[in-house]
N, C-alpha and C. Protein backbone atom coordinates (compact mmCIF):
# COMPACT_ATOMS: atom_id res chain seq x y z
N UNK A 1 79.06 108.21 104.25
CA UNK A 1 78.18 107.05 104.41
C UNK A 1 77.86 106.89 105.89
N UNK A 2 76.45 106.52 106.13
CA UNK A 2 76.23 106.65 107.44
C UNK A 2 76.37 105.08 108.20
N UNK A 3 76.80 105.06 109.28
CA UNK A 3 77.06 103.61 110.13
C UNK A 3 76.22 102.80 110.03
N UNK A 4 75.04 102.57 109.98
CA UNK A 4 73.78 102.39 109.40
C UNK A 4 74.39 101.23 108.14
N UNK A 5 74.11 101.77 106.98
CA UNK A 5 74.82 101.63 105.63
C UNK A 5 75.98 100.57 106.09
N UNK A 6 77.34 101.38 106.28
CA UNK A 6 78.39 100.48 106.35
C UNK A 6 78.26 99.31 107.13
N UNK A 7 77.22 99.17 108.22
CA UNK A 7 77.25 98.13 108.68
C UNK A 7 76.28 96.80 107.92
N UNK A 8 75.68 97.42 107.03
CA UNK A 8 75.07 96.16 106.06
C UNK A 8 75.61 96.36 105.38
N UNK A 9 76.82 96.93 104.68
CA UNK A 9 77.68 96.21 103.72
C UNK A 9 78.09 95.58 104.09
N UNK A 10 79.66 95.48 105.43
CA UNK A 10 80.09 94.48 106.08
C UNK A 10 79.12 92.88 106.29
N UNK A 11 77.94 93.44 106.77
CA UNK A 11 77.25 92.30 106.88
C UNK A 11 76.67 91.60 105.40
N UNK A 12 77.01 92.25 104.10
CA UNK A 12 76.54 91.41 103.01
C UNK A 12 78.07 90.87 102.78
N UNK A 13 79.01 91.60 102.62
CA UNK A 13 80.53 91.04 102.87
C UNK A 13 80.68 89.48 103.18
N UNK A 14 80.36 89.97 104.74
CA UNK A 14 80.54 88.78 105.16
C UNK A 14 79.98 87.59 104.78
N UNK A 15 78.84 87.44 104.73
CA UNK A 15 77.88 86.88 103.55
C UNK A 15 78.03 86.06 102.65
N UNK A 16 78.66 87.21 101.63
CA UNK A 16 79.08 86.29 100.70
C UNK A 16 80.52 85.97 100.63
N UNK A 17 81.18 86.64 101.34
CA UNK A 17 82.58 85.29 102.01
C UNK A 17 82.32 84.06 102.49
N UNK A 18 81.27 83.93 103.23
CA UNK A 18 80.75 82.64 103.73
C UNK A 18 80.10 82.17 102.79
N UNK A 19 79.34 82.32 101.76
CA UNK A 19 78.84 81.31 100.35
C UNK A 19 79.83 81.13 99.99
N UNK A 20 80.90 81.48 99.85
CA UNK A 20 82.20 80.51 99.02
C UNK A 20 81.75 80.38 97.57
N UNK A 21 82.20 79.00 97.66
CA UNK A 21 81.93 78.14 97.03
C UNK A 21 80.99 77.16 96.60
N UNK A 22 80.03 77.52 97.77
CA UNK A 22 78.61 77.27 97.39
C UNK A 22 77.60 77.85 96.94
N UNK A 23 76.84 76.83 96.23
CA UNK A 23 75.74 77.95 95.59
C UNK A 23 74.69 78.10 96.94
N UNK A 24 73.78 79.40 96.39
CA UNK A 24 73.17 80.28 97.25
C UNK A 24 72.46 79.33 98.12
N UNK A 25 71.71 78.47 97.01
CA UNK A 25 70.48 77.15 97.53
C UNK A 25 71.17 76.31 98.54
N UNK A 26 72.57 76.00 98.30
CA UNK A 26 72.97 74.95 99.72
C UNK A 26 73.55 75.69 100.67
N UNK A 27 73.85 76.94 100.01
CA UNK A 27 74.31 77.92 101.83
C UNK A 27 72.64 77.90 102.25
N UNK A 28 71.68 78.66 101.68
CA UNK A 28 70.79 78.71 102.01
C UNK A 28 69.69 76.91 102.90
N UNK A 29 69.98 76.68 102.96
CA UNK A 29 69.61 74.75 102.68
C UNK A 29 70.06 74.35 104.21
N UNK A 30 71.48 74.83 104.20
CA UNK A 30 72.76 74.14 104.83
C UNK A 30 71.92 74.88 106.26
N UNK A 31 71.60 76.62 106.26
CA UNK A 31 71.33 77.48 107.39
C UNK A 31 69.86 77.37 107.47
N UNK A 32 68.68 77.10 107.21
CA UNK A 32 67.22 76.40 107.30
C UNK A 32 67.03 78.10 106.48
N UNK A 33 66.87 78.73 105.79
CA UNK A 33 66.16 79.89 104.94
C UNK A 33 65.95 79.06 103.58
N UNK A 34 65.30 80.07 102.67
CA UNK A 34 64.99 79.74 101.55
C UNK A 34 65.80 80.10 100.81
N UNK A 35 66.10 79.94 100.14
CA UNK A 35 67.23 80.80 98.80
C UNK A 35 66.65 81.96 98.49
N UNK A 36 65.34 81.79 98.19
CA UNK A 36 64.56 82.96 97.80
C UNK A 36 65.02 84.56 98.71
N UNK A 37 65.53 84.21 99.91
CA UNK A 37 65.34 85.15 100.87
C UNK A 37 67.06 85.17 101.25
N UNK A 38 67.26 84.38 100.96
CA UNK A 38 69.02 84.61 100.64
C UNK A 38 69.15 85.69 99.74
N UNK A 39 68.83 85.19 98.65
CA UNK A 39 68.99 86.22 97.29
C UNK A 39 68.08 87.51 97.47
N UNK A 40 67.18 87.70 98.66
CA UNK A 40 66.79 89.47 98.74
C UNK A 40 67.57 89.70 99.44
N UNK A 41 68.29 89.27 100.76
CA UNK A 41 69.53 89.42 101.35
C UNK A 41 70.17 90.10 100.90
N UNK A 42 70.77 89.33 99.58
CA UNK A 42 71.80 89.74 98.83
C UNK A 42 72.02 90.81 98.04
N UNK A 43 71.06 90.77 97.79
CA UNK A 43 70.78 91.99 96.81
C UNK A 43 70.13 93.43 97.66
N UNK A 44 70.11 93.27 98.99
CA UNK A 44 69.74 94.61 99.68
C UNK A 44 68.51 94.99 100.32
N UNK A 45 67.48 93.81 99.28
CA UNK A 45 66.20 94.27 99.27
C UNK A 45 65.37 93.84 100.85
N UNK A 46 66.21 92.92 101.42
CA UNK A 46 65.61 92.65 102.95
C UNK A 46 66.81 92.76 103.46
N UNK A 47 66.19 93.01 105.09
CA UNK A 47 67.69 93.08 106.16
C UNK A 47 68.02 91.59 106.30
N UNK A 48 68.98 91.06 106.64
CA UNK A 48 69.54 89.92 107.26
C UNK A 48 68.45 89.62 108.60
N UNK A 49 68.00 88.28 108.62
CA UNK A 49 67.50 87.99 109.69
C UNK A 49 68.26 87.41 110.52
N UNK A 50 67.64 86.84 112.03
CA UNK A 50 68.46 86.09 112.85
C UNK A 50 69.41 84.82 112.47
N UNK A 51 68.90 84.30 111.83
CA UNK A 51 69.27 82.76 110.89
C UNK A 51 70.75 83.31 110.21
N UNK A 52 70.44 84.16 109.66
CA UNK A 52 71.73 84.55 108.93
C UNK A 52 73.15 85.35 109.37
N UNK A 53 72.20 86.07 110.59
CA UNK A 53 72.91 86.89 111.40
C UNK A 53 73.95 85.57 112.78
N UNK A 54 73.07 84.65 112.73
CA UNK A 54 73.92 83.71 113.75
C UNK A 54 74.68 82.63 112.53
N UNK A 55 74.51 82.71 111.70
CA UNK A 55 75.37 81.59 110.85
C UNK A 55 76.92 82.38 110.86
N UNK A 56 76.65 83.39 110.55
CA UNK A 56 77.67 84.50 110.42
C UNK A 56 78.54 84.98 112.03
N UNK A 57 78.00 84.50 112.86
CA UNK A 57 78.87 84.98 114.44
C UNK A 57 77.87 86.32 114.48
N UNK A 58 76.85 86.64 114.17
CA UNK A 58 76.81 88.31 114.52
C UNK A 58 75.41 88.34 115.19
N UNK A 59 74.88 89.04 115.71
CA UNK A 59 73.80 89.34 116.16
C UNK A 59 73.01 91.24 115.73
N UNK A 60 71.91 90.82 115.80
CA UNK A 60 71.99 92.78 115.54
C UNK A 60 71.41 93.50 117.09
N UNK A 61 72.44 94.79 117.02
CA UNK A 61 72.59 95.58 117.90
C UNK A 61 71.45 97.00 117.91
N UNK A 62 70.48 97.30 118.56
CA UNK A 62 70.24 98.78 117.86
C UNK A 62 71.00 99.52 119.11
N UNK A 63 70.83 100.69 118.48
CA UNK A 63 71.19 102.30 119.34
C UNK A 63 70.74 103.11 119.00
N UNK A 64 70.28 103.85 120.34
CA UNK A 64 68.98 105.05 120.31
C UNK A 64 70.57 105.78 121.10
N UNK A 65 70.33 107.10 119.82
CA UNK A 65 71.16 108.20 120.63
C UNK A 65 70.27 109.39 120.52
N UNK A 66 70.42 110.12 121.43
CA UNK A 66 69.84 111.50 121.45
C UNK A 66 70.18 112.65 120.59
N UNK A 67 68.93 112.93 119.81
CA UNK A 67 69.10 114.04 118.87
C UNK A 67 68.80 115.42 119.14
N UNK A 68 68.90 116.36 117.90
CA UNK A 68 68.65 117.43 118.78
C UNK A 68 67.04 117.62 118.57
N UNK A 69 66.51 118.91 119.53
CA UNK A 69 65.03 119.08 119.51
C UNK A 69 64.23 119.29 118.39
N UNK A 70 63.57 118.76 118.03
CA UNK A 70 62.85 119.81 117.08
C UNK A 70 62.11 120.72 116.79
């Protein structure tokens, strides 16, 4: 699995450790998103935005590494 990958699992993880006990609509409610966009979150179909990424402690990082030529 590439780092890529594992790092949006962790980040859906975390996620839904933090919904608890709440439903999607008042985590969603509670952090100003829609549920609607919680639940593509959740399900994979969008990346985590900033909103969700700071409710959570995290921010996103990129990295450009050098490949080989082609």
């Amino acid at each position: 699995m590439n780092e890529r990958r594992q790092g949006q699992i962790d980040v859906l993880q975390r996620l839904r450790a933090a919904i608890g006990e709440e439903t999607q609509k008042e985590w969603a409610d509670k952090h100003g998103i829609s549920p609607q966009y919680l639940s593509h979150v959740l399900s994979g179909r969008t990346d985590p935005g900033p909103k969700i990424l700071a409710a959570l402690g995290l921010k996103r990082v990129v990295v450009y590494q050098r490949g080989e030529a082609a």
